[in-house]
C-alpha atoms as a PDB file:
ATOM      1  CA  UNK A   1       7.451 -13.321  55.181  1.00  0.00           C
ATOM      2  CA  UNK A   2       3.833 -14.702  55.217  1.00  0.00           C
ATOM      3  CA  UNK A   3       2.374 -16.351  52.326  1.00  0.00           C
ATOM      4  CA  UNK A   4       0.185 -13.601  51.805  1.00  0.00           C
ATOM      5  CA  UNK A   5       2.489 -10.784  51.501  1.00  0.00           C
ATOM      6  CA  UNK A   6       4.945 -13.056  49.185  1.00  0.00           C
ATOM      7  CA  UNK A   7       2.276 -13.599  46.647  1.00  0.00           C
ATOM      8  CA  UNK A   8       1.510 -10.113  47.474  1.00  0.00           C
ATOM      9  CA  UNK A   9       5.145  -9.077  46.125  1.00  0.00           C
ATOM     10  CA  UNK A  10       5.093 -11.520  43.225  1.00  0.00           C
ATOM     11  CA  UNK A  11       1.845  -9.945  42.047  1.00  0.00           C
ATOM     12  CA  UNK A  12       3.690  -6.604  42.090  1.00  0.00           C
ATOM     13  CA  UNK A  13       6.912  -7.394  40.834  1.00  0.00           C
ATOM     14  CA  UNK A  14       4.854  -8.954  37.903  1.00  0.00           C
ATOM     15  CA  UNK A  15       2.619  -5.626  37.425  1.00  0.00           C
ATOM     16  CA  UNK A  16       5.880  -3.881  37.045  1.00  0.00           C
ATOM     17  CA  UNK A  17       8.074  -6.178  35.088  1.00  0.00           C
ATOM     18  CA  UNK A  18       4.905  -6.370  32.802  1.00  0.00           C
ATOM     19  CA  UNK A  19       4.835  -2.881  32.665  1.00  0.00           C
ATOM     20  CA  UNK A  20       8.406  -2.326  31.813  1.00  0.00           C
ATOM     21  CA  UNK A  21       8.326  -5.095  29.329  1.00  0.00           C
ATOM     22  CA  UNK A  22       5.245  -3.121  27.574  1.00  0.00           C
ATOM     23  CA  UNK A  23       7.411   0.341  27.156  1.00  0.00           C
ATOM     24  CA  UNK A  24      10.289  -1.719  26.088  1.00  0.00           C
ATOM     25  CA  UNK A  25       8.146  -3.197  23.603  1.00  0.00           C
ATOM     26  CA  UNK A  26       7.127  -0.102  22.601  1.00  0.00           C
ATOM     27  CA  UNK A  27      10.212   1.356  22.045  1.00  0.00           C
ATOM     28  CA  UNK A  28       9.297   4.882  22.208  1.00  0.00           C
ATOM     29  CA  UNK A  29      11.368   7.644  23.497  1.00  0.00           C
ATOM     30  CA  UNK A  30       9.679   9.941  25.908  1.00  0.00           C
ATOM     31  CA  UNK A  31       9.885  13.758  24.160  1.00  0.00           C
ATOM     32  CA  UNK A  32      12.780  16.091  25.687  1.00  0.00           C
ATOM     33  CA  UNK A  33      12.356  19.520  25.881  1.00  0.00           C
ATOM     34  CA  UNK A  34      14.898  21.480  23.868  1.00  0.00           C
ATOM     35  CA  UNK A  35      13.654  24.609  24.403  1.00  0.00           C
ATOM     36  CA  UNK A  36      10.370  26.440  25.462  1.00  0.00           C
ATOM     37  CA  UNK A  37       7.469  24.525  23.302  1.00  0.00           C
ATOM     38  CA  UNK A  38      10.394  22.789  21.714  1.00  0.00           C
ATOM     39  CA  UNK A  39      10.870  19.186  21.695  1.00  0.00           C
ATOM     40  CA  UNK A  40      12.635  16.034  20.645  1.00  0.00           C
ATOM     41  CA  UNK A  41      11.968  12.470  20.122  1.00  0.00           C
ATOM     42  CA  UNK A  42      15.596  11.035  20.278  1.00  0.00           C
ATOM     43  CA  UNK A  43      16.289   7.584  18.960  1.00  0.00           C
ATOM     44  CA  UNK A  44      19.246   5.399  19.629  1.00  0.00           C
ATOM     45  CA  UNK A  45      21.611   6.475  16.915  1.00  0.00           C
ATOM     46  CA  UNK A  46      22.495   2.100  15.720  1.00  0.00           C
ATOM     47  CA  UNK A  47      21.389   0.745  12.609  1.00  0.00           C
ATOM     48  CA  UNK A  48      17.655  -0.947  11.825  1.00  0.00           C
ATOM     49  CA  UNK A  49      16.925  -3.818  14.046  1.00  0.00           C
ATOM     50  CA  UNK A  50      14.085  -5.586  15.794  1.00  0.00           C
ATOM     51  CA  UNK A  51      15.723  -4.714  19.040  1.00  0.00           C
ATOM     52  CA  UNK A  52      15.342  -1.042  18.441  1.00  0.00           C
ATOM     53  CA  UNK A  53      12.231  -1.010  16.660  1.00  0.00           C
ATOM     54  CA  UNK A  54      13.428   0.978  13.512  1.00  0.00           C
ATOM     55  CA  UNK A  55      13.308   3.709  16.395  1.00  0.00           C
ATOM     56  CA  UNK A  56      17.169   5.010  15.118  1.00  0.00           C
ATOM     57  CA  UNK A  57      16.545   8.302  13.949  1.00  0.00           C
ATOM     58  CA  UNK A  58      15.557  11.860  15.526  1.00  0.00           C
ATOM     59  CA  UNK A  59      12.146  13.825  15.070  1.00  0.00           C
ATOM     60  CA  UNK A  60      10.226  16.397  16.828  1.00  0.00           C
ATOM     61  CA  UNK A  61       7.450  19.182  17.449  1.00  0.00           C
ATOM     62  CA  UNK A  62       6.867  22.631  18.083  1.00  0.00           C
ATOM     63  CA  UNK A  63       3.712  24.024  19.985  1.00  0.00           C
ATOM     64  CA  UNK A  64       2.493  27.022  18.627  1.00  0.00           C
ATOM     65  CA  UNK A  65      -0.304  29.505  19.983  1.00  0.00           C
ATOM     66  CA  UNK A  66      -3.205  27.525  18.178  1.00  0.00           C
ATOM     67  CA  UNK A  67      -1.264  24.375  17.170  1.00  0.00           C
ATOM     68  CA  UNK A  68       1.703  21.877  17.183  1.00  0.00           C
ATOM     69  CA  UNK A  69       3.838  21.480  13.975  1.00  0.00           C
ATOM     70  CA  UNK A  70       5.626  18.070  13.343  1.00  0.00           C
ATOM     71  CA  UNK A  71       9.116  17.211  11.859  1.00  0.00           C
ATOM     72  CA  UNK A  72       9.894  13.999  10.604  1.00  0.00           C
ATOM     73  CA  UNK A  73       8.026  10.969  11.849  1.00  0.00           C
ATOM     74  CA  UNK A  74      10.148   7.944  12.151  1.00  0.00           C
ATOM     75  CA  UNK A  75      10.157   4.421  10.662  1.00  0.00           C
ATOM     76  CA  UNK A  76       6.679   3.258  11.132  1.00  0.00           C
ATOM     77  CA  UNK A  77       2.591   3.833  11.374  1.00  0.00           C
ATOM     78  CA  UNK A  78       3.150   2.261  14.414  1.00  0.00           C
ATOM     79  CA  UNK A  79       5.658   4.752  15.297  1.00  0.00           C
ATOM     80  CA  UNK A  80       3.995   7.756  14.110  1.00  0.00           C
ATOM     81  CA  UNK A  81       0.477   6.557  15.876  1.00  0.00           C
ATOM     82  CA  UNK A  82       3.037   6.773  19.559  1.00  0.00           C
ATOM     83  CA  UNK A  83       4.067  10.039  18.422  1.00  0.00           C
ATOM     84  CA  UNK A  84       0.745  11.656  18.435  1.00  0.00           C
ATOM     85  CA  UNK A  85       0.079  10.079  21.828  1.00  0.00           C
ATOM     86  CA  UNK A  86       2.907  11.587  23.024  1.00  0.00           C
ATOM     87  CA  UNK A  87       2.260  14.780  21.660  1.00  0.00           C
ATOM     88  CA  UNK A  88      -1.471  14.944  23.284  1.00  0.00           C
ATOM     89  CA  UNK A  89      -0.013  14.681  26.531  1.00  0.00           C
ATOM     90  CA  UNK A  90       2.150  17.437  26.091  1.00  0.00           C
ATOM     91  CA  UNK A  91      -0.541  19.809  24.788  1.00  0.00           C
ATOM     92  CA  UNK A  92      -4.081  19.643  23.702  1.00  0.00           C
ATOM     93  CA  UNK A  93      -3.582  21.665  20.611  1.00  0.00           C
ATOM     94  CA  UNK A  94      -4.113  20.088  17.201  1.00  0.00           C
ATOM     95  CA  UNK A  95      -1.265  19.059  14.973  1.00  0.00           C
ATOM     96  CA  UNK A  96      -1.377  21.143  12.203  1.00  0.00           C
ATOM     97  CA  UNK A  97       1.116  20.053  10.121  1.00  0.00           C
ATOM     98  CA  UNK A  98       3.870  17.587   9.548  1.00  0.00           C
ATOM     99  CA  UNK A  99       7.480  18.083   7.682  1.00  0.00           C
ATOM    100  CA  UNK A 100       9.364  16.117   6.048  1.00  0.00           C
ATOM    101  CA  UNK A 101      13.317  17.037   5.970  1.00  0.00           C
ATOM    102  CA  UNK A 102      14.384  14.410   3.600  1.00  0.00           C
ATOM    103  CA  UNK A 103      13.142  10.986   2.065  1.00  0.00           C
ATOM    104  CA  UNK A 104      15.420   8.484   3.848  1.00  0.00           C
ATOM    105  CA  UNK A 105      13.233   5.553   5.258  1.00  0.00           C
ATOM    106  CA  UNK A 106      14.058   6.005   8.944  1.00  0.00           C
ATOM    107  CA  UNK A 107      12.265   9.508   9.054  1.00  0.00           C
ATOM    108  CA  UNK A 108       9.367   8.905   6.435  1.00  0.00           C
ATOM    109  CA  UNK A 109       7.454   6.065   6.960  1.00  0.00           C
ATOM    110  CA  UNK A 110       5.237   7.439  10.443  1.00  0.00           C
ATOM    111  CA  UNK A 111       3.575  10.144   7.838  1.00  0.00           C
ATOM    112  CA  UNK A 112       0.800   7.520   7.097  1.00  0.00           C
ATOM    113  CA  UNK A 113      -0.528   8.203  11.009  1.00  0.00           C
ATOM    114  CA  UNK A 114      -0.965  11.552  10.819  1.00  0.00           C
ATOM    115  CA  UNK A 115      -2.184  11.682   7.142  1.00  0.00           C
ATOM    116  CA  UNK A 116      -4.747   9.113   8.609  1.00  0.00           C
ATOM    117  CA  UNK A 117      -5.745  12.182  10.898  1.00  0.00           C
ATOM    118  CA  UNK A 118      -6.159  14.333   7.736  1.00  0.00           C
ATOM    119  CA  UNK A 119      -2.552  16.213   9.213  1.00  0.00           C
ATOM    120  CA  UNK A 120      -1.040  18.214   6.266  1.00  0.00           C
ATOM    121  CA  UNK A 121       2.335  16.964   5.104  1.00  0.00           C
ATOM    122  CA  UNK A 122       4.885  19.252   3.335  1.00  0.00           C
ATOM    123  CA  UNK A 123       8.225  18.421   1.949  1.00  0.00           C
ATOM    124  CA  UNK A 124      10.634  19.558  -0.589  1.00  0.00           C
ATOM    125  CA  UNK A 125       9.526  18.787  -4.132  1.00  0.00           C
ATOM    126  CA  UNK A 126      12.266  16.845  -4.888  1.00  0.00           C
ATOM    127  CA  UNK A 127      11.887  14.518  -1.551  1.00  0.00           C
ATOM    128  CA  UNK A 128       8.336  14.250  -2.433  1.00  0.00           C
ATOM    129  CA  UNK A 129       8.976  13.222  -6.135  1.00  0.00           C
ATOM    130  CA  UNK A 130      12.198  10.670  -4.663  1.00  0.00           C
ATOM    131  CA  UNK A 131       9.148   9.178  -1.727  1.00  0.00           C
ATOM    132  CA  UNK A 132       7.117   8.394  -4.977  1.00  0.00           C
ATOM    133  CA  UNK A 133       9.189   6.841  -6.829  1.00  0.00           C
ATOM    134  CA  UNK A 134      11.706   5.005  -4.291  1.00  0.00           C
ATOM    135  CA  UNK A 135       9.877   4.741  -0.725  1.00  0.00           C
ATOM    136  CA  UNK A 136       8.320   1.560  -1.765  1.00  0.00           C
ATOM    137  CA  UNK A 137      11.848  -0.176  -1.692  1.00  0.00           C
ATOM    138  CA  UNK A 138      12.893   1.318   1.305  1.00  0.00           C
ATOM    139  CA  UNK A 139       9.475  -0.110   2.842  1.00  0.00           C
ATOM    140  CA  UNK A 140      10.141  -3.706   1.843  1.00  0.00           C
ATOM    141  CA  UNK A 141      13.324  -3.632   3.097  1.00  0.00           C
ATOM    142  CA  UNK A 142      12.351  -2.465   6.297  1.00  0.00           C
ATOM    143  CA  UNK A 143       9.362  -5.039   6.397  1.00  0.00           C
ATOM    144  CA  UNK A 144      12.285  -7.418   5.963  1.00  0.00           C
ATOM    145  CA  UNK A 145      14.439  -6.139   8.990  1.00  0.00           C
ATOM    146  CA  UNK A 146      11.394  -5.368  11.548  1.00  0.00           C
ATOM    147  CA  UNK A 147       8.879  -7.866  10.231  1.00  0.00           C
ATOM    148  CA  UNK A 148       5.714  -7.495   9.723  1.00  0.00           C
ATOM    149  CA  UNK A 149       3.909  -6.883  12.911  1.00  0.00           C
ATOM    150  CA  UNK A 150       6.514  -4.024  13.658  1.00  0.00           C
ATOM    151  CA  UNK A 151       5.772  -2.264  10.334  1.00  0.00           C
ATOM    152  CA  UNK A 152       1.919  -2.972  10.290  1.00  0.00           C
ATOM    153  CA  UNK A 153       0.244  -0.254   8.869  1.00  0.00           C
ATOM    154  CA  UNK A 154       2.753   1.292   7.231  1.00  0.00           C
ATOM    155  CA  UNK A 155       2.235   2.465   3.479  1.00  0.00           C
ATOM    156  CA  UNK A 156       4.479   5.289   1.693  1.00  0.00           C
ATOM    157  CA  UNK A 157       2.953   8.422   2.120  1.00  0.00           C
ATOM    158  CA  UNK A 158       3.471  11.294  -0.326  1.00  0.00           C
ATOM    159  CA  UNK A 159       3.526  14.915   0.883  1.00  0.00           C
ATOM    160  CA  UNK A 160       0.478  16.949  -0.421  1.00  0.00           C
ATOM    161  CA  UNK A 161       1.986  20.509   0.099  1.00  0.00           C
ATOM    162  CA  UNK A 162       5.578  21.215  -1.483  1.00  0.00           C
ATOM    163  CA  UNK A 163       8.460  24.252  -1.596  1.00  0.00           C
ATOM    164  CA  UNK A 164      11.309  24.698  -4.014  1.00  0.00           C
ATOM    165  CA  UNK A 165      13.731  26.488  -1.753  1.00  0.00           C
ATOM    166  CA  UNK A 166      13.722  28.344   1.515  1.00  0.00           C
ATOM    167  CA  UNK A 167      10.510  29.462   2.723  1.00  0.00           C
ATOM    168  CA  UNK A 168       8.786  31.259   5.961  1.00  0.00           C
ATOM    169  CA  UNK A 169       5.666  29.707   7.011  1.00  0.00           C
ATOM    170  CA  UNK A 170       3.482  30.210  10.160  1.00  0.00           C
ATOM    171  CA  UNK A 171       2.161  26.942  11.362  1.00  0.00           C
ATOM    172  CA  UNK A 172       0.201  26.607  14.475  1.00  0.00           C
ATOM    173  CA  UNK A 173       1.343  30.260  15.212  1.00  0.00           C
ATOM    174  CA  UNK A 174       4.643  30.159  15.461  1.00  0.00           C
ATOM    175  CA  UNK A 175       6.919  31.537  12.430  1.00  0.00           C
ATOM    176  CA  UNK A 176       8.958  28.928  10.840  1.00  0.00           C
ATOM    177  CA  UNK A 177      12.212  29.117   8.239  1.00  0.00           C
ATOM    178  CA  UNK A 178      12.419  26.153   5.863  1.00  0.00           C
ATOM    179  CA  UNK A 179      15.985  26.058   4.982  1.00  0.00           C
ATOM    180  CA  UNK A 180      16.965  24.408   1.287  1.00  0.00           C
ATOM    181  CA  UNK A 181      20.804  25.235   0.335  1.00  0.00           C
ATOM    182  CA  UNK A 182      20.585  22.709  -2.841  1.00  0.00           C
ATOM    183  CA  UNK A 183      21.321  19.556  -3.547  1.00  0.00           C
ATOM    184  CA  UNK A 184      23.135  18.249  -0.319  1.00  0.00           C
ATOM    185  CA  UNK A 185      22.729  14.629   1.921  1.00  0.00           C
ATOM    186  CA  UNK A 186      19.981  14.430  -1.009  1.00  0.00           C
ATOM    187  CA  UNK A 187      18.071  16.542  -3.263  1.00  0.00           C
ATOM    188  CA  UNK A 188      15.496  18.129  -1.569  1.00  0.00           C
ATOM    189  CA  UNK A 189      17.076  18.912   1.971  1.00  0.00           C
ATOM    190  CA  UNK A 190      14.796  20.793   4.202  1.00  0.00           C
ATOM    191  CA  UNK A 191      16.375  22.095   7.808  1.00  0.00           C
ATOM    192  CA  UNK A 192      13.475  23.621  10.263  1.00  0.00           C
ATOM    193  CA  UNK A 193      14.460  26.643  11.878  1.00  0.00           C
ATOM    194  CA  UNK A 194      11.883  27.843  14.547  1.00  0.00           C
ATOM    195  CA  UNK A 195      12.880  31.290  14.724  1.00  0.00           C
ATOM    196  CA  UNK A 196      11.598  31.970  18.445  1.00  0.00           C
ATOM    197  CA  UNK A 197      13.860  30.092  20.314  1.00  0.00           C
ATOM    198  CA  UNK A 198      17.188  29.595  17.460  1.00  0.00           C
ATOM    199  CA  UNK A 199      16.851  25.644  17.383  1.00  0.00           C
ATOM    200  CA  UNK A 200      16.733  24.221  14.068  1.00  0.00           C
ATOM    201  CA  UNK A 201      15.980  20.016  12.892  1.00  0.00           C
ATOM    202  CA  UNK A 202      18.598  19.473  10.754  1.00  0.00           C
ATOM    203  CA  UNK A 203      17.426  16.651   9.512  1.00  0.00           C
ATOM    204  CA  UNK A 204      19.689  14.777   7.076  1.00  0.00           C
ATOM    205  CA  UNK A 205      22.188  17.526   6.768  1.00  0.00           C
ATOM    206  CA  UNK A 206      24.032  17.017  10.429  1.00  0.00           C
ATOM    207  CA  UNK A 207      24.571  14.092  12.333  1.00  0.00           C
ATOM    208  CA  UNK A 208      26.240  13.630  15.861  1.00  0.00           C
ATOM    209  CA  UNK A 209      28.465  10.245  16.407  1.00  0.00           C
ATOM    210  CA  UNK A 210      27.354   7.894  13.478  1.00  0.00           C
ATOM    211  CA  UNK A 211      28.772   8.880   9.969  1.00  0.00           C
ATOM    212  CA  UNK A 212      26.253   9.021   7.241  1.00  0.00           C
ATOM    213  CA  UNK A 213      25.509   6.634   5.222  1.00  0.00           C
ATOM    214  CA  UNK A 214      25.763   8.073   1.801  1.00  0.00           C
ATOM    215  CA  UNK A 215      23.077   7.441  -0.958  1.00  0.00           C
ATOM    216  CA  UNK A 216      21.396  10.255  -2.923  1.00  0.00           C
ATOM    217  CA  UNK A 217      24.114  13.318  -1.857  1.00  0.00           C
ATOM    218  CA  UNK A 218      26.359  16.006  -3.322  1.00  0.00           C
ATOM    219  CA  UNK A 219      29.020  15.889  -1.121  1.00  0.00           C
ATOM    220  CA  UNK A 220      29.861  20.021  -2.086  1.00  0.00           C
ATOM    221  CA  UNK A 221      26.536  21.242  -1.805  1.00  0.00           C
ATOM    222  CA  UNK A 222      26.596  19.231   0.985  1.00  0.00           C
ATOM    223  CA  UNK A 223      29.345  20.727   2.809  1.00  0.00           C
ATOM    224  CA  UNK A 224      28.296  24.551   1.413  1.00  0.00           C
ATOM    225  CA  UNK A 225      24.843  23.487   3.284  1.00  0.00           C
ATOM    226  CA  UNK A 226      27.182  22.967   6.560  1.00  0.00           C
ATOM    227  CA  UNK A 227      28.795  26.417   6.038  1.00  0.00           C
ATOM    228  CA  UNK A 228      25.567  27.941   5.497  1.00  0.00           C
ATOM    229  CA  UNK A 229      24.459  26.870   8.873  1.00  0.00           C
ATOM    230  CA  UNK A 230      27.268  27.337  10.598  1.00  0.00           C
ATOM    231  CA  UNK A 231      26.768  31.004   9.602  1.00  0.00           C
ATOM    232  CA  UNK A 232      23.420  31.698  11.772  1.00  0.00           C
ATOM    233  CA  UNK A 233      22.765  32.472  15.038  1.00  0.00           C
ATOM    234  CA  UNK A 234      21.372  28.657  16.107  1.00  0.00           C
ATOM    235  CA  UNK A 235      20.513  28.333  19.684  1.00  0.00           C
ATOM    236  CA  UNK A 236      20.513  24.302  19.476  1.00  0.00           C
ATOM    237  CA  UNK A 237      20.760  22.068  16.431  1.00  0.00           C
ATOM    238  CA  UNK A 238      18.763  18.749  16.647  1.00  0.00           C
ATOM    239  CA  UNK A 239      20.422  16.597  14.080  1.00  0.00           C
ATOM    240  CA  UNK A 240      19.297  13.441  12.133  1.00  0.00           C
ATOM    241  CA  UNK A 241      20.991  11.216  14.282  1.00  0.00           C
ATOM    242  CA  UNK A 242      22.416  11.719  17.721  1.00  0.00           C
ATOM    243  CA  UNK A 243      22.323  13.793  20.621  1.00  0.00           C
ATOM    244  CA  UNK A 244      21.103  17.745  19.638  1.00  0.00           C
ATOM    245  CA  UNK A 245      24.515  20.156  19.648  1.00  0.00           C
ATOM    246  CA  UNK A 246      26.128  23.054  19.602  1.00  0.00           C
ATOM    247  CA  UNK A 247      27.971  25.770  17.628  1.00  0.00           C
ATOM    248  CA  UNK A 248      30.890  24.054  15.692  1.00  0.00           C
ATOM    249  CA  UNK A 249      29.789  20.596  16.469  1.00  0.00           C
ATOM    250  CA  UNK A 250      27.922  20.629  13.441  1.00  0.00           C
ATOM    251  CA  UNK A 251      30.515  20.883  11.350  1.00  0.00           C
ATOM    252  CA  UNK A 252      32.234  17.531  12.622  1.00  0.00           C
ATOM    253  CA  UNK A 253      29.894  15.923   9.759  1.00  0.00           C
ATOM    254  CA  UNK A 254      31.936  17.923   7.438  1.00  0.00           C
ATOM    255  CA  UNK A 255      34.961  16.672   8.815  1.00  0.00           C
ATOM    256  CA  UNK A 256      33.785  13.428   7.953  1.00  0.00           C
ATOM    257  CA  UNK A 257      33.070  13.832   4.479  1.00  0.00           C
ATOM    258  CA  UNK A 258      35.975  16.264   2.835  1.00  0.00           C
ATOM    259  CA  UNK A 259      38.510  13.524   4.696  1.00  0.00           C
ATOM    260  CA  UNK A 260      36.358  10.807   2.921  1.00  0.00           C
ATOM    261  CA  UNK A 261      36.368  12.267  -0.344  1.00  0.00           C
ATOM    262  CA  UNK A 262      39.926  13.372  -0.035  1.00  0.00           C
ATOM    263  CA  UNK A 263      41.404   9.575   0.872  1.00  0.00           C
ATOM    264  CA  UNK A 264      39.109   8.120  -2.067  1.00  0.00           C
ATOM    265  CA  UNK A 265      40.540  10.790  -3.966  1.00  0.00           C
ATOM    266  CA  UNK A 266      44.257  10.046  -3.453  1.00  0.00           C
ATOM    267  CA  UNK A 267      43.203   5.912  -3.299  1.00  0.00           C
ATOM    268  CA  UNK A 268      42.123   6.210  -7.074  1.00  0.00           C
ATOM    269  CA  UNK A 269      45.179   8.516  -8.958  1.00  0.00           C
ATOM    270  CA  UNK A 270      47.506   6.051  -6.873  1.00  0.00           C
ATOM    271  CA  UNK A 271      45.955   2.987  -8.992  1.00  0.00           C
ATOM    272  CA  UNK A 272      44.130   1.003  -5.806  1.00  0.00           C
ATOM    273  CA  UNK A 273      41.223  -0.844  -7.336  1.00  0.00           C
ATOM    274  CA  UNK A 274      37.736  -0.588  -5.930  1.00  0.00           C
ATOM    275  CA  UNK A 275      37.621  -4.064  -4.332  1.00  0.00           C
ATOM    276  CA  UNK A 276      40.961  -3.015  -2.072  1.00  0.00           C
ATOM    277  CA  UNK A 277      39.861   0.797  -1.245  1.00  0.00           C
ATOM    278  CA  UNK A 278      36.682  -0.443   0.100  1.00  0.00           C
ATOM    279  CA  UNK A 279      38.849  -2.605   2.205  1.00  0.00           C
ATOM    280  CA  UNK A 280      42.013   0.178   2.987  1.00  0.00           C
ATOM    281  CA  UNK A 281      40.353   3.615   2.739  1.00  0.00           C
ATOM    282  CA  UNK A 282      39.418   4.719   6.640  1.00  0.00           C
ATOM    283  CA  UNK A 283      38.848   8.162   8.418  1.00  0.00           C
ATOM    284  CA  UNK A 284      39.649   7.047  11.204  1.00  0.00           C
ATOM    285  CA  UNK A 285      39.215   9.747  13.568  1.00  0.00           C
ATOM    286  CA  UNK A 286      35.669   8.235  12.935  1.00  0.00           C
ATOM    287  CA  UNK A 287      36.002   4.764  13.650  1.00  0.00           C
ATOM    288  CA  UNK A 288      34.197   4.744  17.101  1.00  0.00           C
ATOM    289  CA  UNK A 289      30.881   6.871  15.153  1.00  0.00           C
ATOM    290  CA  UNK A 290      27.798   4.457  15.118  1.00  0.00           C
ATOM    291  CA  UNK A 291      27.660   2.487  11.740  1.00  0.00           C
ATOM    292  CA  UNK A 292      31.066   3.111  10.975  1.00  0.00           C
ATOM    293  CA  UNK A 293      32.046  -1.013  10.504  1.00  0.00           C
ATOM    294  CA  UNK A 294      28.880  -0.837   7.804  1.00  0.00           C
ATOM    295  CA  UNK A 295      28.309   2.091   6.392  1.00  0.00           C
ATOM    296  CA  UNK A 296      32.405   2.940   5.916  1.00  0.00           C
ATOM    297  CA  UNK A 297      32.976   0.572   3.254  1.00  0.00           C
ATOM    298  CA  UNK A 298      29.592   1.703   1.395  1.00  0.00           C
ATOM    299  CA  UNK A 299      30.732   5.691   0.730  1.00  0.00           C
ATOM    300  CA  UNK A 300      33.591   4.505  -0.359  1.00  0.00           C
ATOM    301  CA  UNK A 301      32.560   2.419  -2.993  1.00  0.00           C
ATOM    302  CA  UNK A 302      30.019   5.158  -3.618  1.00  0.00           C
ATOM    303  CA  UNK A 303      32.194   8.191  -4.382  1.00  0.00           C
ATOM    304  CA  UNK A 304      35.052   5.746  -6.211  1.00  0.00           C
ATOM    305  CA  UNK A 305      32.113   5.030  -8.243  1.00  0.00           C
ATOM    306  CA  UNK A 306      31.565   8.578  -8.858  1.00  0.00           C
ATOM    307  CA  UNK A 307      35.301   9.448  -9.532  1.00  0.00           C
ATOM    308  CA  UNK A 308      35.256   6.072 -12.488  1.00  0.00           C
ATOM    309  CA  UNK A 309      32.495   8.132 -14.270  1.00  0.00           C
ATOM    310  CA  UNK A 310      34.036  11.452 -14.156  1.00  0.00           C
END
């Protein structure tokens, strides 16, 4: 090989590794189509780190007739700013509106990009009162994990339209259910059914291979919410976390938490102190589910908690 041509090849191998290296830096995950107009930004189901980008959870967007309806926008501005990139080069149709499904951090903190573009953002009023009051912790703590750079921008971002229970909207011209069962993986649950195609964002109310981590739930309404889904005709379920599923897949989350309770349950009548069960209490048909090392530990010291004050 001539001189030429092997600086010739160095040059592009550079252009591409530089190019790679600038998606991976980027971190975000090209939008999959779940159904016609549907689609989903997937993340990659592991805890908060640099190396992911806080890019962990799932969100999405519908494309209506006259405009494109968000759900859930991630961990960062910088995130949601790559989300309406994306979104422009699926259609040219405005965003119209953004939904929140529930206040945890990894889904909320994107909302300041599209409220920069004067986007609508609706959420349960209970998620919008808990983003008020709490979202500012969650934000330093993720300013801790990311750093700085990675959460630039980002600012908690309170929804300025609100719903109190289930509710039928038309957004961007396509008719929309707003699910709310109760109190569930937290207060104000919302679950986005887009009644066209059957494929609902379940937001905080199913995941798929990581166990939740608990924090503001009801682990019966939570588990009535489950049954309540399981009841309708859903095409596709997108949940929080994980690859999008199927019929009784959903209810594996379920699984998860009545075996939970249950062992934390018999753990406290049988006299084993808190220090111990957080130590001995396992599910452990769960024990290869993303976060389970972390997050295990956590719910049960969480619902022990709960059983002392009963």
């Amino acid at each position: 090989m001539t001189g030429r041509r092997w600086r010739a090849l160095v040059c592009t191998l550079f252009l591409v590794l530089s190019t790679l290296a600038r998606a991976a830096m980027s971190g975000m995950p090209a939008p999959v189509a779940i159904a016609p107009n549907v689609y989903a930004f997937l993340g990659d189901n592991e805890a908060v780190a640099p190396a992911n980008h806080g890019i962990v959870s799932n969100n999405g967007f519908i494309v209506g007739q006259d405009g494109v309806t968000v759900i859930d926008t991630g961990s960062s501005y910088r995130y949601g700013r790559a989300m309406i990139e994306a979104i422009r080069k699926v259609t040219p149709l405005p965003v119209k509106l953004v939904i929140i499904t529930h206040q945890a951090p990894e889904f909320v903190f994107g909302a300041s990009a599209f409220r920069d573009d004067d986007v609508p953002i609706l959420a349960h009023a209970r998620t919008a009162q808990l983003i008020r009051e709490r979202c500012a912790i969650c934000l330093a703590n993720l300013r801790k994990t990311l750093g700085e750079d990675e959460m630039a921008g980002s600012r908690v971002t309170v929804p300025d339209q609100t719903v109190n229970g289930t509710t039928e909207i038309d957004s961007g011209g396509r008719k929309l259910q707003l699910l709310h069962f109760g109190p569930a993986s937290t207060p104000g649950d919302l679950a986005v059914l887009d009644t066209q195609t059957g494929v609902l964002f379940a937001g905080g109310l199913v995941l798929n291979g990581r166990i939740p981590e608990l924090r503001n739930e009801q682990i019966p309404g939570w588990l009535a919410a489950l049954e309540n889904l399981r009841a309708l005709d859903l095409k596709t379920v997108v949940p929080g976390f994980g690859a999008p599923l199927r019929g009784e897949a959903i209810m594996r989350t379920g699984d998860y938490l009545r075996e939970l309770d249950a062992s934390v349950k018999r753990a406290y009548k049988n006299g084993v102190g808190l220090t111990e069960a957080r130590h001995t209490v396992q599910v452990p048909a769960f024990k290869n589910d993303k976060l389970y090392a972390i997050a295990q530990p956590q719910n049960v010291q969480r619902v022990y908690l709960q059983l002392e004050k009963q």
